[in-house]
Protein backbone atom coordinates (compact mmCIF):
# COMPACT_ATOMS: atom_id res chain seq x y z
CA UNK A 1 121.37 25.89 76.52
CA UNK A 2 123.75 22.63 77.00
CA UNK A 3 127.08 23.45 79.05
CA UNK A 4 129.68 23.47 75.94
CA UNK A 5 127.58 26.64 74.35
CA UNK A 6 127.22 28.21 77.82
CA UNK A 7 130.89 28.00 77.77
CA UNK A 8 130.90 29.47 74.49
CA UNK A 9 128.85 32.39 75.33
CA UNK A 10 130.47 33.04 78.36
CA UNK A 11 134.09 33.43 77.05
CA UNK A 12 132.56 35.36 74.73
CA UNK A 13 131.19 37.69 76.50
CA UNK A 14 134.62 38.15 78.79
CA UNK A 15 136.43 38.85 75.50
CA UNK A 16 133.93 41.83 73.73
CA UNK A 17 132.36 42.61 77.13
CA UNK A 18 134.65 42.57 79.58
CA UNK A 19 137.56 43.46 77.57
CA UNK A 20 139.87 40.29 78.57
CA UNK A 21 142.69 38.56 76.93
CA UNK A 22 142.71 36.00 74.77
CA UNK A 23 144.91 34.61 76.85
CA UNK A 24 142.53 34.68 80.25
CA UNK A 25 140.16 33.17 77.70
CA UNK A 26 142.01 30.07 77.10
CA UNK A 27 143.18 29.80 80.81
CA UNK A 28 139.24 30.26 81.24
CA UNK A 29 138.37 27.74 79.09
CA UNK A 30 140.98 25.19 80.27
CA UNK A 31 139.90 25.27 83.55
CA UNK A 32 135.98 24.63 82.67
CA UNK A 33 136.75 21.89 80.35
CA UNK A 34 138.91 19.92 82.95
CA UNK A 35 135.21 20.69 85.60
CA UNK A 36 132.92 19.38 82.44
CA UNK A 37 135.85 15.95 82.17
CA UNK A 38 135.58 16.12 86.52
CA UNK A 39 131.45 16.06 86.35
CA UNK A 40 131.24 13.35 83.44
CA UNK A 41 128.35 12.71 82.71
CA UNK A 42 126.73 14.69 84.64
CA UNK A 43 125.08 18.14 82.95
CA UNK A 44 127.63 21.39 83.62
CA UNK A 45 124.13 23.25 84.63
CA UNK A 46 123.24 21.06 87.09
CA UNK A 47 126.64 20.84 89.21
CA UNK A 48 126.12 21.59 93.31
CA UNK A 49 128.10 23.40 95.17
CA UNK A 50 129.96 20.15 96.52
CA UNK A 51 130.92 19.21 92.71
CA UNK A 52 132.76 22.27 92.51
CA UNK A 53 134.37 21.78 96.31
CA UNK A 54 135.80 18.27 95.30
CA UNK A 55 136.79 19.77 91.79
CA UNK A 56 138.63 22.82 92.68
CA UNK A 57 139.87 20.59 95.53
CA UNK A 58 140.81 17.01 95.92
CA UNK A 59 140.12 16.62 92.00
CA UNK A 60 142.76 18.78 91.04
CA UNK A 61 145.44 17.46 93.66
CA UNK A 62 144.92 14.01 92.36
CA UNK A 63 146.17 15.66 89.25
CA UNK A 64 149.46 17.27 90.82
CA UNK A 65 148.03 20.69 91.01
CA UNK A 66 149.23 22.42 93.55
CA UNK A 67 147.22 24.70 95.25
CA UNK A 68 148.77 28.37 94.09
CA UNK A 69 147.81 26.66 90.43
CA UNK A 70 144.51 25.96 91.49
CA UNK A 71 143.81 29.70 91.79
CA UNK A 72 142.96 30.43 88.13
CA UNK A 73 140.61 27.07 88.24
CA UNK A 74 138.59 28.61 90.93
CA UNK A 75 138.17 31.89 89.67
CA UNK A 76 137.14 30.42 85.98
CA UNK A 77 134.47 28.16 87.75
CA UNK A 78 133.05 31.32 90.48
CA UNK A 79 132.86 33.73 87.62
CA UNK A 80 131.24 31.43 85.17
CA UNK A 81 128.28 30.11 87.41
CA UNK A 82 127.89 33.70 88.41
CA UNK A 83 127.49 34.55 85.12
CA UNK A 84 124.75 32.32 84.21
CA UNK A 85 123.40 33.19 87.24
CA UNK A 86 123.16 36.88 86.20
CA UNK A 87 121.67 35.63 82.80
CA UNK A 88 119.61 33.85 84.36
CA UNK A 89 120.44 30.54 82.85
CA UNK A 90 120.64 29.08 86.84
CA UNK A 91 118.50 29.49 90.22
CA UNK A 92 121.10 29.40 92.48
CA UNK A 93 124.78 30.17 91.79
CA UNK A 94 126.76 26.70 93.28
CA UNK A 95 129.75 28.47 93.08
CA UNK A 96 129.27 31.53 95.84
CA UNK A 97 131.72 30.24 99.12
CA UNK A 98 133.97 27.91 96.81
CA UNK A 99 136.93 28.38 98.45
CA UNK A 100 140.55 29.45 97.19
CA UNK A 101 142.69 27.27 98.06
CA UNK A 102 145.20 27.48 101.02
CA UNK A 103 148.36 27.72 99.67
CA UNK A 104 150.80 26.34 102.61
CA UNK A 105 153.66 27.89 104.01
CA UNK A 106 157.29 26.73 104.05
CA UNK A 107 158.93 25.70 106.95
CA UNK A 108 162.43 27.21 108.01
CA UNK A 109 165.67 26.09 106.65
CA UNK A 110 167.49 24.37 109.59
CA UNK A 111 171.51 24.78 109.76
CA UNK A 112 173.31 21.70 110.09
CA UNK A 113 175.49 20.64 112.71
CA UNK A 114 178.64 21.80 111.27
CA UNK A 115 177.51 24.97 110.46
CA UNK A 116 176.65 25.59 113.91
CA UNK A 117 179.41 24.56 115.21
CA UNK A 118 181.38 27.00 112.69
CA UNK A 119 179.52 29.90 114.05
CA UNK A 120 179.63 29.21 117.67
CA UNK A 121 183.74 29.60 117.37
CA UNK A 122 183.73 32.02 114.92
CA UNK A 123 183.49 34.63 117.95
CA UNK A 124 186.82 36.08 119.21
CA UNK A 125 186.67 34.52 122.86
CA UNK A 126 190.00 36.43 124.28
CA UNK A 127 187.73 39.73 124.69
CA UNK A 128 184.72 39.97 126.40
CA UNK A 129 182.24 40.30 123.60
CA UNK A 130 183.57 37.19 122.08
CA UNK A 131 182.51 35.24 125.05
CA UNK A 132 179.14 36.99 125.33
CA UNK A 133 178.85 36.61 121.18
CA UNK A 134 179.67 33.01 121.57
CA UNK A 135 177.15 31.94 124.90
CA UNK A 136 174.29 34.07 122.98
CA UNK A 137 175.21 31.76 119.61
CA UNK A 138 175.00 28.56 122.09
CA UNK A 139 171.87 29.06 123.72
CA UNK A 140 170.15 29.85 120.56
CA UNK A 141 171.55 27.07 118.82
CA UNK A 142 171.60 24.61 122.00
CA UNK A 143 167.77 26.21 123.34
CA UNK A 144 165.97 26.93 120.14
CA UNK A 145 164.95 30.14 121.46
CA UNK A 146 164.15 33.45 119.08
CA UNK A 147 166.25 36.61 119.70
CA UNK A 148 163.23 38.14 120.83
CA UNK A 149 163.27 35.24 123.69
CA UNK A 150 167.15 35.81 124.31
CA UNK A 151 167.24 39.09 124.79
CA UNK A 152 163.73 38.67 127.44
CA UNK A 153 166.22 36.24 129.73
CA UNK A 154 167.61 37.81 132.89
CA UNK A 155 170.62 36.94 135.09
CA UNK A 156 168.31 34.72 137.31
């Protein structure tokens, strides 16, 4: 069996034997013709485990893909080579430990320097609380510290 009827068969069989969308098909079948255009020449069958590391990887990042939309990608390319691994069209399944990629995480909007400035005086500083209010605004602002590390500090 070549790799173009293997994909065939498989999203076949996720559509009357697994009970998927059409949908999940296409998404399914997306993803494994963009890993047969990846390999080239090279025989779907016969990918290693590193093909499918630099496809679901730097391939697809080359491509603008960021890495929550390289999920699907991944998950078409693990269940496929473990499905001709349980039909035994394959050894060895190349695709067991391809990782998901690592989506990253967002760093924390800043406030600017007016802003700050705004909320420092916003406190009332003719009553006491306003001038605590306002020092505990400064020294988070001026320190960088959490609240959790504010409220830690002692007189000394």
């Amino acid at each position: 069996m070549n790799g173009s009827a293997a994909i065939e068969a498989f999203l076949d069989w996720k559509l009357h034997n697994k009970g998927r969308a059409r949908r999940t098909a296409e998404i399914y079948r997306h993803a494994l013709e963009r890993l047969v255009e990846c390999l080239g020449k090279k025989d779907l069958l016969r990918a290693t485990r590193d093909d499918l590391v630099a496809f679901t990887g730097p391939w697809l990042a080359k491509r603008n893909i960021v890495a929550s939309a390289r999920r699907p990608y991944v998950a078409a390319v693990r269940q496929f080579y473990a499905w001709l691994y349980m039909h035994r069209l394959l050894m060895d399944n190349p695709a067991i430990g391809v990782p998901y990629p690592k989506e990253s995480q967002r760093l924390p909007k800043t406030m600017s320097l007016a802003q700050t400035e705004k909320l420092m005086w916003s406190p009332d500083f003719s009553t006491f609380e306003g001038v605590r209010d306002g020092a505990i605004i400064a020294i988070l602002a001026g320190c960088g510290l959490r609240v959790s590390g504010l409220v830690r500090l002692n007189e000394s």
